[in-house]
Structure formats: C-alpha cells, structure tokens
N, C-alpha and C. Protein backbone atom coordinates (compact mmCIF):
# COMPACT_ATOMS: atom_id res chain seq x y z
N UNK A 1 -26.33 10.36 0.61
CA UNK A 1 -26.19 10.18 -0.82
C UNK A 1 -24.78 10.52 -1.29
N UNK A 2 -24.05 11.59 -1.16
CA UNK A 2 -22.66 12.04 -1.32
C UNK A 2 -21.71 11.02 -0.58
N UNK A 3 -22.15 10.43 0.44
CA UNK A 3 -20.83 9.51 0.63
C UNK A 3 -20.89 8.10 -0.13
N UNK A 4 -22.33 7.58 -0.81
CA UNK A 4 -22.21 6.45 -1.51
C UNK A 4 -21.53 6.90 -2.72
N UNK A 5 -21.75 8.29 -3.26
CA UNK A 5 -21.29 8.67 -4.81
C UNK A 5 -20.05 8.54 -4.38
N UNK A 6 -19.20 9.43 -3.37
CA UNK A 6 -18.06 9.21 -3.18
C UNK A 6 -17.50 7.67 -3.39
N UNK A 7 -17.71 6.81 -2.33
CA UNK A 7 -17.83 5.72 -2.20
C UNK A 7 -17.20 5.03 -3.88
N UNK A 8 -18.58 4.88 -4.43
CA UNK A 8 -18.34 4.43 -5.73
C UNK A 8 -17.56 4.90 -6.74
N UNK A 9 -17.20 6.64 -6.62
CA UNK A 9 -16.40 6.85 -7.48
C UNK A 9 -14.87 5.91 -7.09
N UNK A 10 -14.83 5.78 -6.05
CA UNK A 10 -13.30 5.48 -5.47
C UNK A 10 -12.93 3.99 -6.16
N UNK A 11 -14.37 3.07 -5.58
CA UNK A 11 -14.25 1.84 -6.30
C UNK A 11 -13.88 2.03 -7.77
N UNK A 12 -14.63 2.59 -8.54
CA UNK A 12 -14.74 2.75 -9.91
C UNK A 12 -13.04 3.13 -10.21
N UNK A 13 -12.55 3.90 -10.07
CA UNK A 13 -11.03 4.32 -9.98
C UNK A 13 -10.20 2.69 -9.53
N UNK A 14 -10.67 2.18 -8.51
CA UNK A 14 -9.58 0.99 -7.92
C UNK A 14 -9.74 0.49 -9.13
N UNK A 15 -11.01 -0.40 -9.52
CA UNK A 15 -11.23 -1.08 -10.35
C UNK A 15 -10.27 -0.69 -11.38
N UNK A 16 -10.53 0.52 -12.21
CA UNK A 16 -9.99 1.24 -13.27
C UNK A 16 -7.91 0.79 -13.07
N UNK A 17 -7.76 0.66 -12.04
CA UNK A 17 -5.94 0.84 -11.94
C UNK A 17 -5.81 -0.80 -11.67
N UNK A 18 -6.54 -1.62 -11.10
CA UNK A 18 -6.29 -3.02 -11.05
C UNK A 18 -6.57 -3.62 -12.06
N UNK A 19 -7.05 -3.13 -13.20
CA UNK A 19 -6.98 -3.77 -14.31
C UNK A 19 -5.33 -3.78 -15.19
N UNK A 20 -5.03 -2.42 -14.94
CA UNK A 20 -4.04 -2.28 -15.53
C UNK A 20 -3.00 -2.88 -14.68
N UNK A 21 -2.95 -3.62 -13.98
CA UNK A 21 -1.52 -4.24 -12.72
C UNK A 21 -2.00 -5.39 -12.04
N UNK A 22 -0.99 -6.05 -12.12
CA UNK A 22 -1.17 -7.37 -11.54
C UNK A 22 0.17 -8.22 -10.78
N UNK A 23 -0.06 -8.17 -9.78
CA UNK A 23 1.26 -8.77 -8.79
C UNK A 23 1.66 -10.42 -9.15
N UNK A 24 2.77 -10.01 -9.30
CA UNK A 24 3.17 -11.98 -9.30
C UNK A 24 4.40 -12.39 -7.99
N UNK A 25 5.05 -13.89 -8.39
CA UNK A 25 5.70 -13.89 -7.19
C UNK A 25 7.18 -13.16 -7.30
N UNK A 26 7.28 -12.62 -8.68
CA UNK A 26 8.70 -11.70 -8.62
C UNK A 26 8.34 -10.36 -8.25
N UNK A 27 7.28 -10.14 -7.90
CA UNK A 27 7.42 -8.42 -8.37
C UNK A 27 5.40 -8.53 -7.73
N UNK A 28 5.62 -8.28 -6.52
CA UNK A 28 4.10 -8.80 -5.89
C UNK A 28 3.72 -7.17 -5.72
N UNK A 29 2.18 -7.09 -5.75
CA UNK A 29 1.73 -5.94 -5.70
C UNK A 29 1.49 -5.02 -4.58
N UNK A 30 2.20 -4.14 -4.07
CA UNK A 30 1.95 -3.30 -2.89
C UNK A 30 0.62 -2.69 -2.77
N UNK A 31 -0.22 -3.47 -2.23
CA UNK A 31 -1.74 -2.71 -2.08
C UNK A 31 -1.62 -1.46 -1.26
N UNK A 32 -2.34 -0.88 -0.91
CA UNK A 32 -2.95 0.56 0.27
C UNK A 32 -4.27 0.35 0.74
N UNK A 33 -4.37 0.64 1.65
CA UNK A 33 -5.94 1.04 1.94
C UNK A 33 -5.95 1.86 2.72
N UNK A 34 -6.22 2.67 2.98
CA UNK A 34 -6.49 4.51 3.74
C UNK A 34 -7.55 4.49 4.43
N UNK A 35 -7.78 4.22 5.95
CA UNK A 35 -9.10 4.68 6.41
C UNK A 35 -8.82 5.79 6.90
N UNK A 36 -9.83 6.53 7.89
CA UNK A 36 -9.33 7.96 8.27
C UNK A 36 -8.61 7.90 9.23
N UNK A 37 -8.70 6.59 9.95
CA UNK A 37 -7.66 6.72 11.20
C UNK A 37 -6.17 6.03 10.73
N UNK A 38 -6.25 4.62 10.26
CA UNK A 38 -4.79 4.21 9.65
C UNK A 38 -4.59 3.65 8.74
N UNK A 39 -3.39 3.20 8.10
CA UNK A 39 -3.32 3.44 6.83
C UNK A 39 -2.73 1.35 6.95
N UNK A 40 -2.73 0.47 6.01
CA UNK A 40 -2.54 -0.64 5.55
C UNK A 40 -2.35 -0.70 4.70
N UNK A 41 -1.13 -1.56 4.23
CA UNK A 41 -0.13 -1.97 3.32
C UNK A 41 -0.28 -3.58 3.10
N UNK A 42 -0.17 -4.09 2.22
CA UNK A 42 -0.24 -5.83 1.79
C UNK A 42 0.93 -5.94 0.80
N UNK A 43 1.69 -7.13 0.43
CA UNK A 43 2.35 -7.05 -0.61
C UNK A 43 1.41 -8.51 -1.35
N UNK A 44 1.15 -8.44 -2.51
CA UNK A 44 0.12 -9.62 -2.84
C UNK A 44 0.61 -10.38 -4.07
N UNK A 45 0.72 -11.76 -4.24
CA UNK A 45 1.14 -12.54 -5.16
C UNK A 45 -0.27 -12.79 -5.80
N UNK A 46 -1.03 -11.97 -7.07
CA UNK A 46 -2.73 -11.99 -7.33
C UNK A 46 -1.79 -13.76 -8.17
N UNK A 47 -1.02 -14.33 -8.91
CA UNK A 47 -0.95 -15.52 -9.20
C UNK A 47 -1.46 -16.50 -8.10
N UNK A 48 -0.74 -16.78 -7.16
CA UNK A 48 -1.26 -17.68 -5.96
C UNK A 48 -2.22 -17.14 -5.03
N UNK A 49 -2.91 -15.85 -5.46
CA UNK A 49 -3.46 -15.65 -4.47
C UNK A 49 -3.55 -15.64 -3.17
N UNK A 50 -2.47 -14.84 -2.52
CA UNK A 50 -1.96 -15.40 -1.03
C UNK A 50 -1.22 -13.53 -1.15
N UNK A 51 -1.17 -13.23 0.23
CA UNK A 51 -0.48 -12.42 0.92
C UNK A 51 0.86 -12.48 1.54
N UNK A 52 2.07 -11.62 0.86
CA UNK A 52 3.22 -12.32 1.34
C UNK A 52 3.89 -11.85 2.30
N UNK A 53 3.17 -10.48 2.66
CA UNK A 53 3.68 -9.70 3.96
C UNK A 53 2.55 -8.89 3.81
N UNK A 54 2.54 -8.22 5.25
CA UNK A 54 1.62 -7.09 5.66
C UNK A 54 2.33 -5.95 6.71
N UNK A 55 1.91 -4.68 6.33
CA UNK A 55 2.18 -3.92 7.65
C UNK A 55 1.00 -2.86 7.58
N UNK A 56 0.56 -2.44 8.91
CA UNK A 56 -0.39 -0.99 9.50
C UNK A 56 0.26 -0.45 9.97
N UNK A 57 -0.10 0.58 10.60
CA UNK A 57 -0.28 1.95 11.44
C UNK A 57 -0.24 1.62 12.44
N UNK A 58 -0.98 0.63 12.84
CA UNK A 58 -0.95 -0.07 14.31
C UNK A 58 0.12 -0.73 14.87
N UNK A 59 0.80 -1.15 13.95
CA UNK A 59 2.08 -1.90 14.13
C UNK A 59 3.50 -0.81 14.50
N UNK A 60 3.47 0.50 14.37
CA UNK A 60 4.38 1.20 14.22
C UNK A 60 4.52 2.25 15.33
N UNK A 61 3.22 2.27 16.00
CA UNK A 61 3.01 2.85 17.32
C UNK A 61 2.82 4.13 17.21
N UNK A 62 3.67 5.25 18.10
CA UNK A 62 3.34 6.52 17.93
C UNK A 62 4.20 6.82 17.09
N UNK A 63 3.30 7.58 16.10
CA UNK A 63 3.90 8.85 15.39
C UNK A 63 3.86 10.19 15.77
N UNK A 64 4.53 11.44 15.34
CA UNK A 64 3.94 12.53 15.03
C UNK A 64 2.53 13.09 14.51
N UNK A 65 1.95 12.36 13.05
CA UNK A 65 1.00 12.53 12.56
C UNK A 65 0.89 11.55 11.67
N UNK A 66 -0.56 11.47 10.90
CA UNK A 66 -0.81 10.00 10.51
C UNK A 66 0.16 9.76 9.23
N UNK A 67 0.34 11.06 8.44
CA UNK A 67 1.47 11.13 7.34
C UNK A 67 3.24 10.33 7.54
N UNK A 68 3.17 10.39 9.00
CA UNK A 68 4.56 10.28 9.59
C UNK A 68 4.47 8.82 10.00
N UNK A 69 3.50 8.53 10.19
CA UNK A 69 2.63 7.29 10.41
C UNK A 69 2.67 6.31 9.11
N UNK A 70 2.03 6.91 8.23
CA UNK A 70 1.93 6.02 6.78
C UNK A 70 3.73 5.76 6.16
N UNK A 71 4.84 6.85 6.61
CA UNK A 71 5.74 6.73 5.90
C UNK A 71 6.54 5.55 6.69
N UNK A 72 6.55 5.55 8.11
CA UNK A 72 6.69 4.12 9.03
C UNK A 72 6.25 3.15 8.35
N UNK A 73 5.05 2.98 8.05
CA UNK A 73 4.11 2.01 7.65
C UNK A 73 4.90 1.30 6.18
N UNK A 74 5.25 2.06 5.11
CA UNK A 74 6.15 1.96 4.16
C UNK A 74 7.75 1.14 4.27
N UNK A 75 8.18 2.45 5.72
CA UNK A 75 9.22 1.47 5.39
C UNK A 75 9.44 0.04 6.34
N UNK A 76 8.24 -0.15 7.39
CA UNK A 76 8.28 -1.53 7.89
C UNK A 76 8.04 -2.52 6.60
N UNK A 77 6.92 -2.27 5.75
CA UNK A 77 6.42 -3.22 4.70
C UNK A 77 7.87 -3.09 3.91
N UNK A 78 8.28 -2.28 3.73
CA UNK A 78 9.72 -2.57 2.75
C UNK A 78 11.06 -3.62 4.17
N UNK A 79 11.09 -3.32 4.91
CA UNK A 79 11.65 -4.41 6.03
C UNK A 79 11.32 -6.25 5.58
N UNK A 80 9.73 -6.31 5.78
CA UNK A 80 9.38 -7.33 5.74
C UNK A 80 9.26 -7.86 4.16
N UNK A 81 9.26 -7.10 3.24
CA UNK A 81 9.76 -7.79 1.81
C UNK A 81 11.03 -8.00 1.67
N UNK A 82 12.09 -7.41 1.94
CA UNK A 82 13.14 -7.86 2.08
C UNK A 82 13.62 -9.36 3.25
N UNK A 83 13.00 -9.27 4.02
CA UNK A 83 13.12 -10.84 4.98
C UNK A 83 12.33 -11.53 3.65
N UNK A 84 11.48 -11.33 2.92
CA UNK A 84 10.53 -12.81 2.09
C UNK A 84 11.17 -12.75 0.60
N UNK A 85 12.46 -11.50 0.41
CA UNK A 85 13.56 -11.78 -0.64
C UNK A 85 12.82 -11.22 -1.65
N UNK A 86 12.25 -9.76 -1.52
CA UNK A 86 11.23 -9.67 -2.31
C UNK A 86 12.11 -8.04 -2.85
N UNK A 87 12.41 -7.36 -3.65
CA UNK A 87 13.03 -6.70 -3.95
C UNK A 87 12.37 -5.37 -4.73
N UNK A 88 11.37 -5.72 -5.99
CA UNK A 88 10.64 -5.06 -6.30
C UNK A 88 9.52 -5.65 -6.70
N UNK A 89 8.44 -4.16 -6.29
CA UNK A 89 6.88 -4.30 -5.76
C UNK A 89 5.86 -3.40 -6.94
N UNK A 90 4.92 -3.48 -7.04
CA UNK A 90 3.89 -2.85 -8.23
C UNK A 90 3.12 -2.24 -7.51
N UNK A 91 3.23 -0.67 -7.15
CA UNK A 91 2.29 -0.10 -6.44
C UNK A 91 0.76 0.08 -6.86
N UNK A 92 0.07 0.01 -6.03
CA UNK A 92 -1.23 -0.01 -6.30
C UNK A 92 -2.01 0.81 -5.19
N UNK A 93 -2.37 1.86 -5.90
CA UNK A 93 -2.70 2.85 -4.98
C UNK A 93 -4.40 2.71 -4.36
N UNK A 94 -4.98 1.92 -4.61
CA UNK A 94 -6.17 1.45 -4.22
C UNK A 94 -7.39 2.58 -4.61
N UNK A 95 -7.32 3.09 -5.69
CA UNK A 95 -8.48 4.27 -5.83
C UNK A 95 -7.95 5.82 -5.80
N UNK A 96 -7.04 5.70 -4.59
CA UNK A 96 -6.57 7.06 -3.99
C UNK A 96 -5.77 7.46 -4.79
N UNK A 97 -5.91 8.96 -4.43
CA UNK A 97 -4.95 9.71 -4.69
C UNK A 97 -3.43 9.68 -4.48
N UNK A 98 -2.54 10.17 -5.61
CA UNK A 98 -1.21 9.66 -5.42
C UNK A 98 -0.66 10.86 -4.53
N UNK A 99 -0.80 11.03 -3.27
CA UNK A 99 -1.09 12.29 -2.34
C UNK A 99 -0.58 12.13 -1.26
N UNK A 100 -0.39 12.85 -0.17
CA UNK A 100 -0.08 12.46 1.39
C UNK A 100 0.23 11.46 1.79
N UNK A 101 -0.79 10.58 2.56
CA UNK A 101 -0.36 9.40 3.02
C UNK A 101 -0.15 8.37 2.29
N UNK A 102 -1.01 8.19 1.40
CA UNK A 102 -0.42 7.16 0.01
C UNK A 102 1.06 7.33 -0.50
N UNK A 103 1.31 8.79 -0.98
CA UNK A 103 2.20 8.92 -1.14
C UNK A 103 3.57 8.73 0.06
N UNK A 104 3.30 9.12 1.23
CA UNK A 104 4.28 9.19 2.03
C UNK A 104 4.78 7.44 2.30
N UNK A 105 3.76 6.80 2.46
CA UNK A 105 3.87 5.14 2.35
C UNK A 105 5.02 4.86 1.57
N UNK A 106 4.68 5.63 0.15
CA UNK A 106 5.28 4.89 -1.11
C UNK A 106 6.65 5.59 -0.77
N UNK A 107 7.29 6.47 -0.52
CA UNK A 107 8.06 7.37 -0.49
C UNK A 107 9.41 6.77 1.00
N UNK A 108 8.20 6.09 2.12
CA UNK A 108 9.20 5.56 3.54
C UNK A 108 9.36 3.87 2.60
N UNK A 109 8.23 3.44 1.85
CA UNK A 109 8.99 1.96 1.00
C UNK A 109 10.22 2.35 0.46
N UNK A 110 10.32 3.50 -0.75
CA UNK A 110 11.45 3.48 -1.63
C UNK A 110 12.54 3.64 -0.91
N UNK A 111 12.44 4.47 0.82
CA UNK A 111 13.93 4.74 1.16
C UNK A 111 13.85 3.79 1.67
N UNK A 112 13.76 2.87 2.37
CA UNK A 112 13.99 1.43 2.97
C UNK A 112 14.61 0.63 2.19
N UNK A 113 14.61 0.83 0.36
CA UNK A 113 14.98 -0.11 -0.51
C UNK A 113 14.16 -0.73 -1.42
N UNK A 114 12.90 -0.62 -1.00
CA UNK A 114 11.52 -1.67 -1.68
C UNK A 114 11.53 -0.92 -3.21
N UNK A 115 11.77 -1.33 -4.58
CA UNK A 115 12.13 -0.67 -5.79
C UNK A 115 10.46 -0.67 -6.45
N UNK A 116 9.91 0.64 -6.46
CA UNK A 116 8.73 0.77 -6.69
C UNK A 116 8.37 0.93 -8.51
C-alpha cells in the first residue's frame, strides 16, 4: 500500500510541474527519470512530439557513485544538444526532488554549457 501512495504522490507532483512547462523546438524540455539503479535524460520537442536527443547511466560506464553517474549523464545530454544546435533546455524534474541525482544531472548539463 505505501509504495502505490508513494507511487501516486510522485505522479501527482509530475503532473503538477508539466503543466506548468512545455518544450518546443527552441528551447526543448530536459526530462529525468530516476530509477534506483540509473538515471535518464531526454531532451523533448512536446510541439512535434519527437525526442531530440537522449542520454543514461548506461551510456557513461563506470562511475564512482550513481550521483557521479547522473552528473556524466548531464553533461553527455548537454554534448548531444549542442551537436542538434540546441542551446537552451526547460528542466523538468519529473516529480522528483530538486536533490542529488536530479540535481547533480542538472548541475554536469549547466557545466557542459546546456543553459538551464
């Protein structure tokens, strides 16, 4: 029962912040998604509905720890917006907390260049 409440509070929160933000093709939305093992990044044009880059955890190999992990993760996705000429992004923290690995994501984007 506590992990569906959990669960739903989180949705209820995404919901709550995707109303207020919406990615276009100047300024596309940096999604998150946090599982417990790794962390995923999207940059999303919600106009065309299409994905204009992606990076994981998986892609970045070994880290130190998954924090060190998510901030890789950041600044590959800031790499690959810059190859698609993409400059600044609308973070969207997916529910989560603006905390650790969310945060560290957002933090390895901004030093890469990605203007949050």
């Amino acid at each position: 029962m506590a992990v569906l409440q959990k669960r739903a509070h989180r949705e209820k929160r995404r919901k709550r912040v995707r109303r207020k933000l919406a990615g276009t093709a100047n300024r596309p939305r940096l999604s998150v998604y946090r599982s417990n093992v790794n962390i995923y990044a999207q940059l999303i044009d919600d106009d065309a509905a299409r994905t204009l880059a992606a990076a994981d955890s998986r892609e970045v190999g070994e880290a130190e720890n998954r924090t060190d992990a998510a901030r890789k993760v950041g600044e590959l996705i800031a790499r690959k917006a810059k190859e698609a000429g993409i400059e600044v992004a609308v973070f969207d923290r997916g529910g989560n907390k603006y905390h650790g690995r969310v945060a560290a994501l957002a933090e390895g984007a901004r030093e890469a260049g990605l203007k949050l």
